[in-house]
Protein backbone atom coordinates (compact mmCIF):
# COMPACT_ATOMS: atom_id res chain seq x y z
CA UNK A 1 -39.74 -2.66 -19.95
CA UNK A 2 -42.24 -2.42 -22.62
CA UNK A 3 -45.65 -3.51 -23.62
CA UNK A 4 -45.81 -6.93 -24.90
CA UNK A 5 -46.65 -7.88 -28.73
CA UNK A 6 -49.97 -9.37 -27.34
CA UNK A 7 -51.01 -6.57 -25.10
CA UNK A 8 -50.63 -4.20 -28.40
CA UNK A 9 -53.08 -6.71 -30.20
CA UNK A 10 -55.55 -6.76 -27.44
CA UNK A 11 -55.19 -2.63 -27.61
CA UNK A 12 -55.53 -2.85 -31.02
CA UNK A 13 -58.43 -5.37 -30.99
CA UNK A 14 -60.18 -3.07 -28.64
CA UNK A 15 -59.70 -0.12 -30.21
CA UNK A 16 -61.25 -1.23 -33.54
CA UNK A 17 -64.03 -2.91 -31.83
CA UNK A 18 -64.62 0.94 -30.00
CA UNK A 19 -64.18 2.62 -33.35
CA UNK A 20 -67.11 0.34 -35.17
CA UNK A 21 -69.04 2.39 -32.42
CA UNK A 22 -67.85 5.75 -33.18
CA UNK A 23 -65.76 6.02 -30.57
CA UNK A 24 -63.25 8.52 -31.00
CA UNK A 25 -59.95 10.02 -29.84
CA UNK A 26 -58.52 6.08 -29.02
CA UNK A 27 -54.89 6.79 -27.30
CA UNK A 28 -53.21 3.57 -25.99
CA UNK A 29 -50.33 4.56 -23.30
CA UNK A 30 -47.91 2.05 -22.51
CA UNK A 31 -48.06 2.27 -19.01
CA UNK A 32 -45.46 -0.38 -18.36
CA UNK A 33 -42.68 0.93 -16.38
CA UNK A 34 -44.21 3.06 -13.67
CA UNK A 35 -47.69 1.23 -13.50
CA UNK A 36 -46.64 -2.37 -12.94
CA UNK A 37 -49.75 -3.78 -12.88
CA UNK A 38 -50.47 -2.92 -16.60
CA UNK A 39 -49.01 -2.78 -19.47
CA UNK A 40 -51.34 -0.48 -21.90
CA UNK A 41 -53.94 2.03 -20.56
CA UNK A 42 -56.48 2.37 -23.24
CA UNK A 43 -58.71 5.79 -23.41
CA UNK A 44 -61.80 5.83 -25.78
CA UNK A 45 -63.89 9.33 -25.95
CA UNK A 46 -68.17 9.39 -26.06
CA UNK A 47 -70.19 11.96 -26.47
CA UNK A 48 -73.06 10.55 -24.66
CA UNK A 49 -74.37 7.89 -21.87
CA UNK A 50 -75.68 5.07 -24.53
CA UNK A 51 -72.64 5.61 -26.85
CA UNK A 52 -70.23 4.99 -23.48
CA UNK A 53 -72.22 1.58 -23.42
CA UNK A 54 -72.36 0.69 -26.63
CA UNK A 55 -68.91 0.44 -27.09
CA UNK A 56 -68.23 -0.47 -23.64
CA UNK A 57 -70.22 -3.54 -24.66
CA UNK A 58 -68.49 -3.94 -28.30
CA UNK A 59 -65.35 -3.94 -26.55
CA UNK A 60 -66.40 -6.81 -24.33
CA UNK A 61 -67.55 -8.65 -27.15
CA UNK A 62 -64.50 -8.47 -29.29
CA UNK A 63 -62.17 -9.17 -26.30
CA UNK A 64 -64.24 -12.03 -25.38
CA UNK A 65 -63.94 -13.40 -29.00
CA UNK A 66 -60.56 -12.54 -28.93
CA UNK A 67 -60.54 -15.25 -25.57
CA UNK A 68 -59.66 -12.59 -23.23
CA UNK A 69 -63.13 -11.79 -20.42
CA UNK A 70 -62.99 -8.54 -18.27
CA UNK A 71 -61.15 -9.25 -14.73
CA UNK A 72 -63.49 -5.83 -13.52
CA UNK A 73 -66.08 -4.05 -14.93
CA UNK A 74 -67.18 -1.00 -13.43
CA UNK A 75 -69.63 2.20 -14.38
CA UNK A 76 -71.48 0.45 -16.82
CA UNK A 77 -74.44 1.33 -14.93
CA UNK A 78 -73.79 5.47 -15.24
CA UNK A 79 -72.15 4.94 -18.88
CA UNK A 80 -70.07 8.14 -17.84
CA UNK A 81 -66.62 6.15 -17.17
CA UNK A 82 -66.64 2.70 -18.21
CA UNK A 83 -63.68 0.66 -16.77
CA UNK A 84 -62.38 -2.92 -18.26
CA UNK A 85 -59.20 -4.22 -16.56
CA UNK A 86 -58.51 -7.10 -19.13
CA UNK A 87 -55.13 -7.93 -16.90
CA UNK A 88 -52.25 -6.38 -18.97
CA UNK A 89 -54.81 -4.20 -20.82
CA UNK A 90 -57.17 -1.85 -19.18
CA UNK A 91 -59.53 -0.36 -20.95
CA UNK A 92 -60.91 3.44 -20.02
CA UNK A 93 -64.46 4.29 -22.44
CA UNK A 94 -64.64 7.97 -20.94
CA UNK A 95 -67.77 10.98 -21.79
CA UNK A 96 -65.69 13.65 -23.23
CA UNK A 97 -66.38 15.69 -20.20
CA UNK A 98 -65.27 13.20 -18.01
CA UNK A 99 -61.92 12.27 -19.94
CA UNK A 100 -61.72 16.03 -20.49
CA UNK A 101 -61.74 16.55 -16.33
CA UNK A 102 -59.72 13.80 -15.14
CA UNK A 103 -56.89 14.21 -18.40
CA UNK A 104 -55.48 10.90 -17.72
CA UNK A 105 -53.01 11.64 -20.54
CA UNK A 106 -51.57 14.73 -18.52
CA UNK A 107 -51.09 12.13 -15.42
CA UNK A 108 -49.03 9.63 -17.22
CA UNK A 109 -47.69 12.02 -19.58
CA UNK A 110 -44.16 10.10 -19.59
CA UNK A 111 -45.53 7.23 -20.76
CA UNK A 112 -45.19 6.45 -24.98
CA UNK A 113 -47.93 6.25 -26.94
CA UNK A 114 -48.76 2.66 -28.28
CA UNK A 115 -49.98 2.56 -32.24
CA UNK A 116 -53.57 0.94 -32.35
CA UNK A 117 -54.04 1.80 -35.77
């Protein structure tokens, strides 16, 4: 099984949407196969607390004009992980040390790598 054209959309939506707030390093992982609960992991780098926000919260807005709202938000608050499950599209805005820590690319390392150009 693989991602569906509209999950790739929604990844690509939110990826420009994190890039018009400088987020960088965007890598979309379709997590399809072994995840089952997802289709596309999204991880966005920041290099600071108000820059996680800021494109947590461009993100939001772009999905939501897009017609898709957040099932669960979480870390907002901290702006040092920012999590937005948008159903077959979740949506990881990490601090670099953070995404640097956890490497969720090393954990689903099997998975291909979704084009959000």
């Amino acid at each position: 099984m693989t991602a569906s054209p509209e999950s790739i959309s929604l990844a690509r939506i939110a990826a420009k949407a994190a890039g018009d707030k400088l987020g960088e390093n965007p890598i979309a992982l379709d997590v399809s196969e072994p995840f089952g609960l997802a289709e596309i992991f999204l991880l966005i780098s920041g290099g600071n607390e108000r820059q996680i926000i800021a494109i947590a919260e461009e993100v939001e807005d772009k999905m939501r004009d897009a017609g898709h709202r957040a099932r669960v938000l979480e870390g907002k608050q901290s702006g040092r992980w920012v999590l937005m499950d948008f159903g077959d599209l979740v949506v990881h805005v990490m601090h670099e040390q953070e995404r640097e820590f956890y490497s969720l690319e090393r954990l689903w390392k099997d998975c291909p790598v979704v084009s959000v150009d």
